[in-house]
N, C-alpha and C. Protein backbone atom coordinates (compact mmCIF):
# COMPACT_ATOMS: atom_id res chain seq x y z
N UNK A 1 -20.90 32.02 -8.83
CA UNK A 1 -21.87 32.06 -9.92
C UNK A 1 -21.84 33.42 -10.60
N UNK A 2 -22.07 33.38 -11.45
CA UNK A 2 -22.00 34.62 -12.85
C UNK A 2 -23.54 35.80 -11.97
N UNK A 3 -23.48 36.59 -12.21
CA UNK A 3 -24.48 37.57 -11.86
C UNK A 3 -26.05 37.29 -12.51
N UNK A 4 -26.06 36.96 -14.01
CA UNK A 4 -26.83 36.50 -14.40
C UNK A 4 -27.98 34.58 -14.04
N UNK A 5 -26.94 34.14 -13.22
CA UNK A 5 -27.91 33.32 -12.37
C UNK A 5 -28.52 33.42 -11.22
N UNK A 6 -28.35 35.18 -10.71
CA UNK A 6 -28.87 35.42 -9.66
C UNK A 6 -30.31 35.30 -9.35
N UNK A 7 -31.14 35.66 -10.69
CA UNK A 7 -32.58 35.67 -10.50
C UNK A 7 -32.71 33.92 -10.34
N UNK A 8 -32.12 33.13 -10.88
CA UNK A 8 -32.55 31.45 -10.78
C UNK A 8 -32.18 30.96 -9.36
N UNK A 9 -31.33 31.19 -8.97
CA UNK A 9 -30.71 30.85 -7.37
C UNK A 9 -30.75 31.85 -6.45
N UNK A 10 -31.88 31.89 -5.60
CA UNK A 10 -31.87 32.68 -4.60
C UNK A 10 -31.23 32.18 -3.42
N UNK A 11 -30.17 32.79 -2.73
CA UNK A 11 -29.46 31.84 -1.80
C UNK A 11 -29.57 32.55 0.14
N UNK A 12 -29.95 32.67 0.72
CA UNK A 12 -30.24 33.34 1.54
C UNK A 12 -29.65 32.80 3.21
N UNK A 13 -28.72 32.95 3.84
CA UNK A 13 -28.09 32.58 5.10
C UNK A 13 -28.15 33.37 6.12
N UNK A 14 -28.84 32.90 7.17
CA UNK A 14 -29.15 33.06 8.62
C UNK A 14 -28.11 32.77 9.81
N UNK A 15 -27.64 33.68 10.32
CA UNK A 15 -26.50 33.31 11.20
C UNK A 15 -27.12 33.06 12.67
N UNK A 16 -26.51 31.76 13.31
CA UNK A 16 -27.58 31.11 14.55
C UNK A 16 -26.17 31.10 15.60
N UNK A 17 -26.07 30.35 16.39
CA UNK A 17 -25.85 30.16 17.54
C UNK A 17 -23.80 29.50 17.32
N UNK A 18 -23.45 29.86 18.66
CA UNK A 18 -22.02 30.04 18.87
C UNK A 18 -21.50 28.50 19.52
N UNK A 19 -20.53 28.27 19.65
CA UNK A 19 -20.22 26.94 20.73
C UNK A 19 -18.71 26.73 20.03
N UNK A 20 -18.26 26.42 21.02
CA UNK A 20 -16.59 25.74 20.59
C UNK A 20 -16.72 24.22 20.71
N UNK A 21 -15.38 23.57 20.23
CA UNK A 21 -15.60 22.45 19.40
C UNK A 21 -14.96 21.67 20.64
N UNK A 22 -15.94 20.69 20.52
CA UNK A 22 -15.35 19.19 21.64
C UNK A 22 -14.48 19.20 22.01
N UNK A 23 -13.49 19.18 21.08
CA UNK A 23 -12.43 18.31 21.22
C UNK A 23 -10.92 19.17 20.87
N UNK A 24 -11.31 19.92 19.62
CA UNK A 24 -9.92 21.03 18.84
C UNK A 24 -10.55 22.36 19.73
N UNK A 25 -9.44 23.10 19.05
CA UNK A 25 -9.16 24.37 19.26
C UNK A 25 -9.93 24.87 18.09
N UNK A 26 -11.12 25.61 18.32
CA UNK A 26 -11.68 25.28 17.38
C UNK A 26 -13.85 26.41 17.92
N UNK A 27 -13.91 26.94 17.04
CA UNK A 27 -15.45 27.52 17.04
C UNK A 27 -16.12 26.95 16.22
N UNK A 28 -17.86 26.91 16.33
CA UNK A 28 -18.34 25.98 15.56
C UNK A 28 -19.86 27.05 15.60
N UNK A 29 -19.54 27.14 14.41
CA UNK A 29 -21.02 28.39 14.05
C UNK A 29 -21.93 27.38 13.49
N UNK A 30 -23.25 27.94 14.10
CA UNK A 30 -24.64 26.41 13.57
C UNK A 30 -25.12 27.79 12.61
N UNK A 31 -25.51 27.85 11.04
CA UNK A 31 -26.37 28.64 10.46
C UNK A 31 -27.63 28.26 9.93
N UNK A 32 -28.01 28.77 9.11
CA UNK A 32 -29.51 28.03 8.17
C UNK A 32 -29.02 28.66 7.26
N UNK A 33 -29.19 27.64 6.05
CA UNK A 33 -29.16 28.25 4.87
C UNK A 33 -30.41 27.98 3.85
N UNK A 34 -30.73 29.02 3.15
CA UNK A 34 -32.00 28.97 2.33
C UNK A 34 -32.11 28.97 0.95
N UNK A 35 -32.50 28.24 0.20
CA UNK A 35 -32.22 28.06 -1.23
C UNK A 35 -33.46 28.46 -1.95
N UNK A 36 -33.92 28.80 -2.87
CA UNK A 36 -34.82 29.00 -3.54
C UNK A 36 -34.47 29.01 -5.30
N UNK A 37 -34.94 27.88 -5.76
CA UNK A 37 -34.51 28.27 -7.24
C UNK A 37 -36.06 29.19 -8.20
N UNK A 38 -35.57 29.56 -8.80
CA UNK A 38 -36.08 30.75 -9.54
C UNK A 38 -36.92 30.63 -10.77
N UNK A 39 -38.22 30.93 -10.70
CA UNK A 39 -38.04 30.81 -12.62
C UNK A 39 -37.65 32.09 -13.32
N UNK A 40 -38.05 32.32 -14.52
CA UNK A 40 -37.52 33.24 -15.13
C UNK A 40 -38.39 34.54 -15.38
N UNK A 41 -39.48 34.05 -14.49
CA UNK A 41 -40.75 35.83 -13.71
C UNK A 41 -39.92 35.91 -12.58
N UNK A 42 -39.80 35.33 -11.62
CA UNK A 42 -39.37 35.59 -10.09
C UNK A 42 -40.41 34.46 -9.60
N UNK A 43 -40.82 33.71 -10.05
CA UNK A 43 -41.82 33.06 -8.82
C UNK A 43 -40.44 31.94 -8.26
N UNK A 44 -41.06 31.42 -7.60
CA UNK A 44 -39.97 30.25 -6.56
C UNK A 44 -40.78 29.34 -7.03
N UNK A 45 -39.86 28.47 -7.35
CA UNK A 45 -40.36 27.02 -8.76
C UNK A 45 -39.99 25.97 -7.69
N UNK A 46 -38.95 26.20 -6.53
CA UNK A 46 -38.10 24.90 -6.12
C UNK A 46 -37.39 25.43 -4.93
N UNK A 47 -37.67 24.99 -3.85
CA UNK A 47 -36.55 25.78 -2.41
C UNK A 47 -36.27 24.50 -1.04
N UNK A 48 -35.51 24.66 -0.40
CA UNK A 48 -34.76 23.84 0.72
C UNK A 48 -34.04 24.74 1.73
N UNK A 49 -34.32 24.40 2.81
CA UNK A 49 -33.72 24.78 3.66
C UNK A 49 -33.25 24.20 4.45
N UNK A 50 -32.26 24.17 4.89
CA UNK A 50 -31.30 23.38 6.07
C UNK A 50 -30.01 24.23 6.92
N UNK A 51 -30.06 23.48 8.01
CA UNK A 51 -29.08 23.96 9.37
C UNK A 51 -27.56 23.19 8.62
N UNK A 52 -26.74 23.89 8.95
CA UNK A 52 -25.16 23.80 8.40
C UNK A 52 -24.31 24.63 9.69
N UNK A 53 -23.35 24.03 9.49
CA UNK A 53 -22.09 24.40 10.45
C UNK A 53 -21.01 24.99 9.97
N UNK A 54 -19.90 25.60 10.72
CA UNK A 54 -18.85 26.40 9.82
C UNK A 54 -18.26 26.12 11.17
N UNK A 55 -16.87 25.48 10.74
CA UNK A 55 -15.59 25.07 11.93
C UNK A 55 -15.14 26.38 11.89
N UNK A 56 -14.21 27.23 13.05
CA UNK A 56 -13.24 28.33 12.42
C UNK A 56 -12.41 27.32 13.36
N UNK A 57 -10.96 26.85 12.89
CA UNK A 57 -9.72 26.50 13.23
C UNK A 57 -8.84 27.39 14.05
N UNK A 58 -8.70 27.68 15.40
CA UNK A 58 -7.45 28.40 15.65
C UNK A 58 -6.23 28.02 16.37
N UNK A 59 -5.58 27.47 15.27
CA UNK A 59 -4.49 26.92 15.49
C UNK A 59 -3.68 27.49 16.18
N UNK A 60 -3.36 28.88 15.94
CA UNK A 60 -2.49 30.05 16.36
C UNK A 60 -3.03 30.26 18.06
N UNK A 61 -3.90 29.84 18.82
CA UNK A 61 -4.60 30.04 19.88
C UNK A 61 -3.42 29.35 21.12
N UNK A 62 -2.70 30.11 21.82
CA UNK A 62 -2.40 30.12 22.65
C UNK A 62 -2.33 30.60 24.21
N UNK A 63 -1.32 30.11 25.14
CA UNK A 63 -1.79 30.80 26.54
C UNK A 63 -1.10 32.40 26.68
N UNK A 64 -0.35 33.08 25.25
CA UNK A 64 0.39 34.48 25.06
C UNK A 64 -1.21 34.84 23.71
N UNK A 65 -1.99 34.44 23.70
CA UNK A 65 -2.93 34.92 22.49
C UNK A 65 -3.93 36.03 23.25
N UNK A 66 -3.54 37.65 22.64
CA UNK A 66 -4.80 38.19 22.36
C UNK A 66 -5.47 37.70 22.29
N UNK A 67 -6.41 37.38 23.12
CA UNK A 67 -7.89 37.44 23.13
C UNK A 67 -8.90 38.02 22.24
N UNK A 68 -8.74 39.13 22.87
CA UNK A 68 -9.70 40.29 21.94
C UNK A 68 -9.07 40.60 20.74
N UNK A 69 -8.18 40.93 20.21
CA UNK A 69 -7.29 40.98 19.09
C UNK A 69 -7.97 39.75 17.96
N UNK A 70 -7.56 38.36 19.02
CA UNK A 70 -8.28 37.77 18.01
C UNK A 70 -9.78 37.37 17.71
N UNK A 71 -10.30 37.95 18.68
CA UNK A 71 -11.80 37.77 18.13
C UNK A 71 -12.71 38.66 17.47
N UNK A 72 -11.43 39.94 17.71
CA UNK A 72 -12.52 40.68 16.57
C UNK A 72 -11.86 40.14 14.83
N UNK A 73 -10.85 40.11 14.76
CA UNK A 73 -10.28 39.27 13.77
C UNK A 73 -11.30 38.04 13.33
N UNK A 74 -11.93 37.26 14.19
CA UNK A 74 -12.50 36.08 13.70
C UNK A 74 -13.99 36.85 13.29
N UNK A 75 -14.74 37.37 14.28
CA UNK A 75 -15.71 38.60 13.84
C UNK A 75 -15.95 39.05 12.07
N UNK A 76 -14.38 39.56 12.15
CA UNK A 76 -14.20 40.73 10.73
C UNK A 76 -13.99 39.06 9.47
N UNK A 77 -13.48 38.28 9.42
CA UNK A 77 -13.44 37.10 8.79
C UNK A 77 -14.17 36.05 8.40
N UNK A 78 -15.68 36.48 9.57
CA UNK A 78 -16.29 35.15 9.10
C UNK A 78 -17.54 35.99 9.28
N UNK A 79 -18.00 36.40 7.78
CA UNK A 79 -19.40 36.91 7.97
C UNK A 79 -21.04 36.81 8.25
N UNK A 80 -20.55 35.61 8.96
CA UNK A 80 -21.43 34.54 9.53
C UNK A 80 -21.92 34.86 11.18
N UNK A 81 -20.69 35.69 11.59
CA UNK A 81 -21.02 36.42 13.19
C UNK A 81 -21.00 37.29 13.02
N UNK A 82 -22.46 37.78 13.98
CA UNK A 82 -22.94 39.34 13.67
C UNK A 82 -21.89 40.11 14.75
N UNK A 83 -21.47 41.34 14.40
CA UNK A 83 -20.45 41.94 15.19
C UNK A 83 -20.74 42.31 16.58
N UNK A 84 -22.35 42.11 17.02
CA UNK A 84 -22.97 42.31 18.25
C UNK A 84 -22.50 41.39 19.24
N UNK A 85 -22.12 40.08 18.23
CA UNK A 85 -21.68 38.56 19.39
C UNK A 85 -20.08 38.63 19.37
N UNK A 86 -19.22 39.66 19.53
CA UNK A 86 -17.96 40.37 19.78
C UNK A 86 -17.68 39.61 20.90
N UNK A 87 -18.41 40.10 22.21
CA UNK A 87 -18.05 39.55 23.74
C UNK A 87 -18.66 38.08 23.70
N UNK A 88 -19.15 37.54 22.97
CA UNK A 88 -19.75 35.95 23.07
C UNK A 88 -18.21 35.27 22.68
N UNK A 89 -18.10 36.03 21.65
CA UNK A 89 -16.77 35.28 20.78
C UNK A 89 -15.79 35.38 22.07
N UNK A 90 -15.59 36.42 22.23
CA UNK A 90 -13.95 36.63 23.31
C UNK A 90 -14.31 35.04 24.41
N UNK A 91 -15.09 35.73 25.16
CA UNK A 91 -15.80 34.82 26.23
C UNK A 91 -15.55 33.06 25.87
N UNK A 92 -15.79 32.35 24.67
CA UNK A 92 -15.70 31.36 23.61
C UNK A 92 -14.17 31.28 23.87
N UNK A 93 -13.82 31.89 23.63
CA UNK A 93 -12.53 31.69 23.17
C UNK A 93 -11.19 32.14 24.66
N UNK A 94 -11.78 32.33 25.43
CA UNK A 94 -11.14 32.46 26.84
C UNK A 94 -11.25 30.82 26.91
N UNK A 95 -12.57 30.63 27.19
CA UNK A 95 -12.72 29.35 27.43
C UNK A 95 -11.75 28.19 26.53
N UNK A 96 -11.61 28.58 25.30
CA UNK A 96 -10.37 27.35 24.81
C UNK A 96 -9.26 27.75 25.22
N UNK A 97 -8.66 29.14 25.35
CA UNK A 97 -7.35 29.45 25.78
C UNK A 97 -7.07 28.62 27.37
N UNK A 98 -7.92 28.44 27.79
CA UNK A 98 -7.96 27.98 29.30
C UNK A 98 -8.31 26.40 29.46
N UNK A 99 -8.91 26.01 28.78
CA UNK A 99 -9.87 24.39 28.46
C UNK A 99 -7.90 23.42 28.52
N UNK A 100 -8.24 22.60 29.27
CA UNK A 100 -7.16 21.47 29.47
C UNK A 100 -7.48 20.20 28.72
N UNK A 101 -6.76 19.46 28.04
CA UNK A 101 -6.25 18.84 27.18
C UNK A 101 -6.56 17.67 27.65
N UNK A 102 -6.31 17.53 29.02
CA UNK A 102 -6.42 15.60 29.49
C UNK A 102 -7.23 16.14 30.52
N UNK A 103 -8.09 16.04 30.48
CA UNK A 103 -9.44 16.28 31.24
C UNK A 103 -10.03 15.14 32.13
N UNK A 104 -9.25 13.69 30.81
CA UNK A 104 -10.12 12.52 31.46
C UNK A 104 -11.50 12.71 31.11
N UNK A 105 -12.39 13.51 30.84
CA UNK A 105 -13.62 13.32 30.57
C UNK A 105 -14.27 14.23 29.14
N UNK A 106 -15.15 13.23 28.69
CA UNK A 106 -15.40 14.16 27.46
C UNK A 106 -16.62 15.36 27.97
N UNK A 107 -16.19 16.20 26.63
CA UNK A 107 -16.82 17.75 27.12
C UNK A 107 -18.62 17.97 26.90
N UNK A 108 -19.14 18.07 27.50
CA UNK A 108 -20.79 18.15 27.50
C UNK A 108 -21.21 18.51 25.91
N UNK A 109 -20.65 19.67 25.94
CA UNK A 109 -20.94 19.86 24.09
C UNK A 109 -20.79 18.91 23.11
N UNK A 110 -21.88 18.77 22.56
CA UNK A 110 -21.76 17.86 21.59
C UNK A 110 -22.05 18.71 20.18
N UNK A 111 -21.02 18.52 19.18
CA UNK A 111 -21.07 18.82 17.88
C UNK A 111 -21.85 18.37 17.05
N UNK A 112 -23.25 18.39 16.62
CA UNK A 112 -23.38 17.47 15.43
C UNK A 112 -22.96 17.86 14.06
N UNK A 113 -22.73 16.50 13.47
CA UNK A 113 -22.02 16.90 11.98
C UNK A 113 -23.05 17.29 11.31
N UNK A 114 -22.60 17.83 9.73
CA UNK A 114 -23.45 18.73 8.78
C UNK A 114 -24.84 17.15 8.86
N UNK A 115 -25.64 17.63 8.51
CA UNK A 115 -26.70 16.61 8.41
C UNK A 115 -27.62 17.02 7.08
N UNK A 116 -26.78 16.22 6.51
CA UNK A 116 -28.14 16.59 5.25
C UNK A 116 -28.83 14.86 4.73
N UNK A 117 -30.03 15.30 4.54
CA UNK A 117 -30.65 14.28 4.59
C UNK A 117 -30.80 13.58 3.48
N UNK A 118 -30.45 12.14 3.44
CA UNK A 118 -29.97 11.28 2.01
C UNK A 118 -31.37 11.59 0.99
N UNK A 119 -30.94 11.23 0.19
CA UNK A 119 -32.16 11.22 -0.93
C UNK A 119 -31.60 9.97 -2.13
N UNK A 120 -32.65 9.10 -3.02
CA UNK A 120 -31.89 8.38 -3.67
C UNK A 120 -31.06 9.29 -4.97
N UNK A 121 -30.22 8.75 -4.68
CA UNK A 121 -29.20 9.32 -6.08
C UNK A 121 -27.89 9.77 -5.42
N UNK A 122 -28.28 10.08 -3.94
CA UNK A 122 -26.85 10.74 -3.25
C UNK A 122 -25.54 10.05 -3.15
N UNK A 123 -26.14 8.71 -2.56
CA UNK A 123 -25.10 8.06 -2.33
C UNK A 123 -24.55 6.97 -3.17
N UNK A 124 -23.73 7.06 -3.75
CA UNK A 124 -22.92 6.18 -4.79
C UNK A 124 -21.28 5.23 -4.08
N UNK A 125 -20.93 4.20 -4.97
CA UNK A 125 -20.08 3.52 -4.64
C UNK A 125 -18.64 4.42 -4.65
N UNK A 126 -18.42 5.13 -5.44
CA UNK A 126 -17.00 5.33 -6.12
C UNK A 126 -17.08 6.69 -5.09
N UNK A 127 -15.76 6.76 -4.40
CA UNK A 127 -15.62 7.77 -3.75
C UNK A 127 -14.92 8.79 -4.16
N UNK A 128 -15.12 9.85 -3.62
CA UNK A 128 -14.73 11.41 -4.90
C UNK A 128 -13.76 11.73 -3.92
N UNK A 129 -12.70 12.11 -5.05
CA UNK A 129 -11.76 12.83 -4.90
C UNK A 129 -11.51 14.56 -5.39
N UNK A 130 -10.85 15.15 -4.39
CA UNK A 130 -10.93 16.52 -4.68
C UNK A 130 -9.75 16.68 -5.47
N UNK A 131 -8.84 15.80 -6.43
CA UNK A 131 -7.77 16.12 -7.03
C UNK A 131 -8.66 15.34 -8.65
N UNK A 132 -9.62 15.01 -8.48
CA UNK A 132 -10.41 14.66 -9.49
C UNK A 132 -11.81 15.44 -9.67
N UNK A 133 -11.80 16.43 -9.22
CA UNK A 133 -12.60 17.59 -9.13
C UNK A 133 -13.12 17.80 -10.71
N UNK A 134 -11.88 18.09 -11.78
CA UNK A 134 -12.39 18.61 -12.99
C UNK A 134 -12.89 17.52 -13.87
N UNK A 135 -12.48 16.15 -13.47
CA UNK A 135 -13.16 15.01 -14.05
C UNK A 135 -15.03 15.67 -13.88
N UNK A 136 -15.00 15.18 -12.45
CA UNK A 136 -16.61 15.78 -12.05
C UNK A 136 -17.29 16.70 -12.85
N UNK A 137 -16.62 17.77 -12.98
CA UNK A 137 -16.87 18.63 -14.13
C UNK A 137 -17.03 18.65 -15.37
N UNK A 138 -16.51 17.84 -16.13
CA UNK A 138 -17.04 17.68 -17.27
C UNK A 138 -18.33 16.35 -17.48
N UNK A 139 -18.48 15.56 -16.40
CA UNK A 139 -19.69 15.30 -16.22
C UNK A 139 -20.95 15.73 -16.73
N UNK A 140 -20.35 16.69 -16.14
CA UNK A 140 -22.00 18.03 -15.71
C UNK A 140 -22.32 18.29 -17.59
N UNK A 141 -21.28 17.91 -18.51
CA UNK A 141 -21.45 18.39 -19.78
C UNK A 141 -22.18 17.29 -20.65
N UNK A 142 -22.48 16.42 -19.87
CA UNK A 142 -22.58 14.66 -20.75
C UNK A 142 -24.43 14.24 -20.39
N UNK A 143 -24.82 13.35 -20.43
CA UNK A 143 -26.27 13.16 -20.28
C UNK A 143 -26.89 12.94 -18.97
N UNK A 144 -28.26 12.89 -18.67
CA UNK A 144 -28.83 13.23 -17.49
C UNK A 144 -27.89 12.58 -16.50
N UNK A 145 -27.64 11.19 -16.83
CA UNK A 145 -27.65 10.16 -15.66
C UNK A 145 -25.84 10.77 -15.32
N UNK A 146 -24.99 10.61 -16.14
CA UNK A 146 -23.81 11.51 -15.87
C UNK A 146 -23.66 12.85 -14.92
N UNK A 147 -24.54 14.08 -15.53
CA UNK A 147 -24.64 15.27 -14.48
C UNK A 147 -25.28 14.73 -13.16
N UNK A 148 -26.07 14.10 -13.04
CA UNK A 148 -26.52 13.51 -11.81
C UNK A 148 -25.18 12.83 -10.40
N UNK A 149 -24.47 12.10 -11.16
CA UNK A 149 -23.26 11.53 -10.93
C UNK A 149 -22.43 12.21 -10.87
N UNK A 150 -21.96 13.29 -11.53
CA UNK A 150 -20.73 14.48 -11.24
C UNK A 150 -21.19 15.07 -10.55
N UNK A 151 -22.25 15.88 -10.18
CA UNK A 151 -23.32 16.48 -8.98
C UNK A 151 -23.01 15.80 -7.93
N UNK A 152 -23.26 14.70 -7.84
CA UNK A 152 -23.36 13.81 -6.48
C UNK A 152 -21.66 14.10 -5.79
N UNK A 153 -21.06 13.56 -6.78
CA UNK A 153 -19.38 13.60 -6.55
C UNK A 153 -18.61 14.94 -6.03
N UNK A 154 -19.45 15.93 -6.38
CA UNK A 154 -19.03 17.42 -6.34
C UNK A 154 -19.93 17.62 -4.60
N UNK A 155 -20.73 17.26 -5.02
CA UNK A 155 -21.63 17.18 -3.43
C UNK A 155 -20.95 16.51 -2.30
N UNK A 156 -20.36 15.30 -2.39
CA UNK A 156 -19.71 14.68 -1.32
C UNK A 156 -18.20 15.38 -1.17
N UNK A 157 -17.67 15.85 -2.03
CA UNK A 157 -16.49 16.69 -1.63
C UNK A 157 -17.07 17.90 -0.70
N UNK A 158 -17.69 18.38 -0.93
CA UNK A 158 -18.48 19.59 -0.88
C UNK A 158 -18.68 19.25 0.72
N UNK A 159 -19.20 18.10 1.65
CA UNK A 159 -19.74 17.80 2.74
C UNK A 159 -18.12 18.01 3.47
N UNK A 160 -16.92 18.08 2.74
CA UNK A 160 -16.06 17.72 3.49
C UNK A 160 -15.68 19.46 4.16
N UNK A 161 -15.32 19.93 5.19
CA UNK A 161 -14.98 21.36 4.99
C UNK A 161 -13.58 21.64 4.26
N UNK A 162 -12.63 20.67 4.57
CA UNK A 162 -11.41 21.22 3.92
C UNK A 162 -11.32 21.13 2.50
N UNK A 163 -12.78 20.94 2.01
CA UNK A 163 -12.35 20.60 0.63
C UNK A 163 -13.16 21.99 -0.41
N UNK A 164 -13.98 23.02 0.49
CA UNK A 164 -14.70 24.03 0.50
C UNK A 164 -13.94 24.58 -0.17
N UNK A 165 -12.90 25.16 0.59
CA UNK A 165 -12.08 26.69 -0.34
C UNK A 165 -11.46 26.62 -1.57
N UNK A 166 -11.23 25.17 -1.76
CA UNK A 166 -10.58 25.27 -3.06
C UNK A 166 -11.73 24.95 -3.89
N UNK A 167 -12.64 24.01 -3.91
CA UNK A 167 -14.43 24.55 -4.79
C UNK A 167 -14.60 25.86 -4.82
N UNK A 168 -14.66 26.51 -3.94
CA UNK A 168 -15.37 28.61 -3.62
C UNK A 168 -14.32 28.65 -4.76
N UNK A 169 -13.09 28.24 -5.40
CA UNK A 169 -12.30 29.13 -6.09
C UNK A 169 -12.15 28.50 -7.14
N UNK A 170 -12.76 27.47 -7.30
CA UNK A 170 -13.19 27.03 -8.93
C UNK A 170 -14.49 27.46 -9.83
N UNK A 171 -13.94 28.21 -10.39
CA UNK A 171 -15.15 29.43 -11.21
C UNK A 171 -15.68 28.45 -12.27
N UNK A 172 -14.99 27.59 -13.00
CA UNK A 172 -15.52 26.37 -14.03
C UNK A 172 -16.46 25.59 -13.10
N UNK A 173 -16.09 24.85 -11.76
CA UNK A 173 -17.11 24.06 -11.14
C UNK A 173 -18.45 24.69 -10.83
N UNK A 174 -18.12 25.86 -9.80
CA UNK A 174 -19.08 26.92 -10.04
C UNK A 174 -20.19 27.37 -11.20
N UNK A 175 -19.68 27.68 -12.27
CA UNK A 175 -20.24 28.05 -13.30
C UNK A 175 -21.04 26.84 -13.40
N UNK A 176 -20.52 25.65 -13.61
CA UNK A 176 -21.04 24.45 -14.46
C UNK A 176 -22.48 23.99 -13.56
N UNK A 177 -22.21 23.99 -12.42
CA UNK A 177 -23.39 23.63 -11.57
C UNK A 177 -24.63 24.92 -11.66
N UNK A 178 -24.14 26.20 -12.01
CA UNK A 178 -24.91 26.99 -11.80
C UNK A 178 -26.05 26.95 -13.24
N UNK A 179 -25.31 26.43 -14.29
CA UNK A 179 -26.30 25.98 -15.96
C UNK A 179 -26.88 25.37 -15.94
N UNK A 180 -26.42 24.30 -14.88
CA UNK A 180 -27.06 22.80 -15.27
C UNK A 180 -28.12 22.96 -14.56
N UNK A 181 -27.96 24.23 -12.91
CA UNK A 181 -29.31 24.46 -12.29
C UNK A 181 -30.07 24.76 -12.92
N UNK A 182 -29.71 25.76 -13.90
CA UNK A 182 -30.73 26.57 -14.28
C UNK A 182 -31.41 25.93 -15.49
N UNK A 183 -30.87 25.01 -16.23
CA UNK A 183 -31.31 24.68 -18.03
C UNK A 183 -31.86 23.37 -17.44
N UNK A 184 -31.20 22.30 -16.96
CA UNK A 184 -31.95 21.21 -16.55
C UNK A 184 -32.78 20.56 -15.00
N UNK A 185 -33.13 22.04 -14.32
CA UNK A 185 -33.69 21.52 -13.26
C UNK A 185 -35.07 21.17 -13.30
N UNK A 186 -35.44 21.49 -14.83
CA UNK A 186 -37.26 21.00 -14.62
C UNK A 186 -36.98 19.41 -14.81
N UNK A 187 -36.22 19.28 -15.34
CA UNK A 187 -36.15 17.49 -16.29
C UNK A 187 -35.42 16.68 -15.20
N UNK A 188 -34.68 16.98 -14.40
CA UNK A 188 -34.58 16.00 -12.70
C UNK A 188 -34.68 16.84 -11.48
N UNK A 189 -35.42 16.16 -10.40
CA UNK A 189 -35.37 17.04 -9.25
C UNK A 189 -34.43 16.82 -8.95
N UNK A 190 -34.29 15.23 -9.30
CA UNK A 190 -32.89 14.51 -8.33
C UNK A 190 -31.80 15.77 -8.35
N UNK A 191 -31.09 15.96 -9.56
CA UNK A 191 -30.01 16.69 -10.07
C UNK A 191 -30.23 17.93 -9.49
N UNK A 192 -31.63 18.76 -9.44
CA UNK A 192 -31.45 20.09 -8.82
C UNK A 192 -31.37 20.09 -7.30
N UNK A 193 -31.74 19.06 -7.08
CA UNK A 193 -31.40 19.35 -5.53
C UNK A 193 -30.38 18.70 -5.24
N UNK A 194 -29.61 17.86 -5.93
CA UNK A 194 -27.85 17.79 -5.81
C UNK A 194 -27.50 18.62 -5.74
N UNK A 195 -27.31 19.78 -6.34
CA UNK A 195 -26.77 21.28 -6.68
C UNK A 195 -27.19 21.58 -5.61
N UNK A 196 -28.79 22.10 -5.26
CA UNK A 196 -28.66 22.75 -3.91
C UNK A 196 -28.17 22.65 -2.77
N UNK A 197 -27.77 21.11 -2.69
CA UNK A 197 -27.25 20.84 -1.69
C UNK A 197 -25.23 21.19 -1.46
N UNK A 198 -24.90 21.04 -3.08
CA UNK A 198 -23.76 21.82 -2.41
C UNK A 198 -23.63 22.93 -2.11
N UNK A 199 -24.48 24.20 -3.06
CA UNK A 199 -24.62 25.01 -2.28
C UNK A 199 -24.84 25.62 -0.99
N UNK A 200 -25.54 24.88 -0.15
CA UNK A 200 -25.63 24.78 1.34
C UNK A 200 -24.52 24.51 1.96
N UNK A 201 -23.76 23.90 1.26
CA UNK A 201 -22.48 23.52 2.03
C UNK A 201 -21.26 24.90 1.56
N UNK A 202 -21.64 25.43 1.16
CA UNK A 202 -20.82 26.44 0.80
C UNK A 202 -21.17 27.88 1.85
N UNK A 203 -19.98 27.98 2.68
CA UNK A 203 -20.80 29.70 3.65
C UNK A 203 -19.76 30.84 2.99
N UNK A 204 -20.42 31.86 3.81
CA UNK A 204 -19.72 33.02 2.57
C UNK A 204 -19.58 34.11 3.97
């Protein structure tokens, strides 16, 4: 988002609790993220908060892997772990370097997926594609019931994680959701809290 939608979107993330993943090679950060939309004094017109997850993938994780090497690496990369949980991480991650593959039994940890809670308008028939991303986008330029619908579409990509980094690096998608927060969120809630919700799905 442009600097100038900072006063409308207050976005605020809480970093929570550690655990490796079921099943992959794999860390699984639980956060909170906090939304607050803005008016144009500073009061808070509109806010949500919700628990979100962040996979870190380590593919590269083997039985020759630095340990510590790589966890301060995951530390310095994901600004989501405070540098105090250094030895949580190593510790985490001994445990997958060591964790066996055919176990025969599934692992006590249970992952839950992102959970955000339906609302009407979320869920639609036509399923979104992230190679149809800029379709979505010009949506956002057309009438209520349209931005509502490119919102939604941009939102369900958005739930996916692998589909995150290449959104974080679309400055048009970005931008477009960040106008439509700001110029048409009195005239649908529906639509502003589409937006907030991909934002939540976005960690930084």
């Amino acid at each position: 988002m442009q600097s100038e939608d900072a006063r409308y979107l207050k976005r605020k993330v809480k970093g929570g609790s550690l655990d490796v993943h079921p099943t992959e090679k794999a860390l699984v950060v639980q956060y909170e993220v906090e939304a607050t939309i803005l008016g144009e004094t500073g009061d808070e017109m509109l806010g949500d908060r919700k628990k979100c997850q962040k996979i870190i993938r380590l593919k590269s994780l083997n039985t020759n892997t630095d340990i510590a090497a790589l966890a301060r690496k995951v530390v310095e990369e994901c600004k989501l772990i405070h540098p105090s949980k250094l030895s949580e991480v190593e510790q985490l991650l001994f445990y997958l370097q060591n964790r066996k593959k055919a176990s025969g039994k599934a692992e006590k940890r249970v992952v839950k997926p992102r959970d955000l809670t339906p609302f009407e308008g979320m869920e639609i028939d036509e399923e979104a594609n992230i190679n149809k991303v800029e379709e979505y986008v010009e949506l956002l330029y057309e009438g209520m019931e349209e931005k509502v619908k490119g919102a939604t579409l941009i939102l369900h990509l958005a739930r996916n994680p692998d589909n995150l980094e290449e959104l974080l690096q679309n400055e048009t998608a970005l931008g477009a959701l960040a106008r439509v927060l700001r110029e048409d969120w009195k005239q649908s809630v529906e639509l502003a809290t589409t937006i907030i919700y991909v934002f939540f799905c976005f960690s930084r």
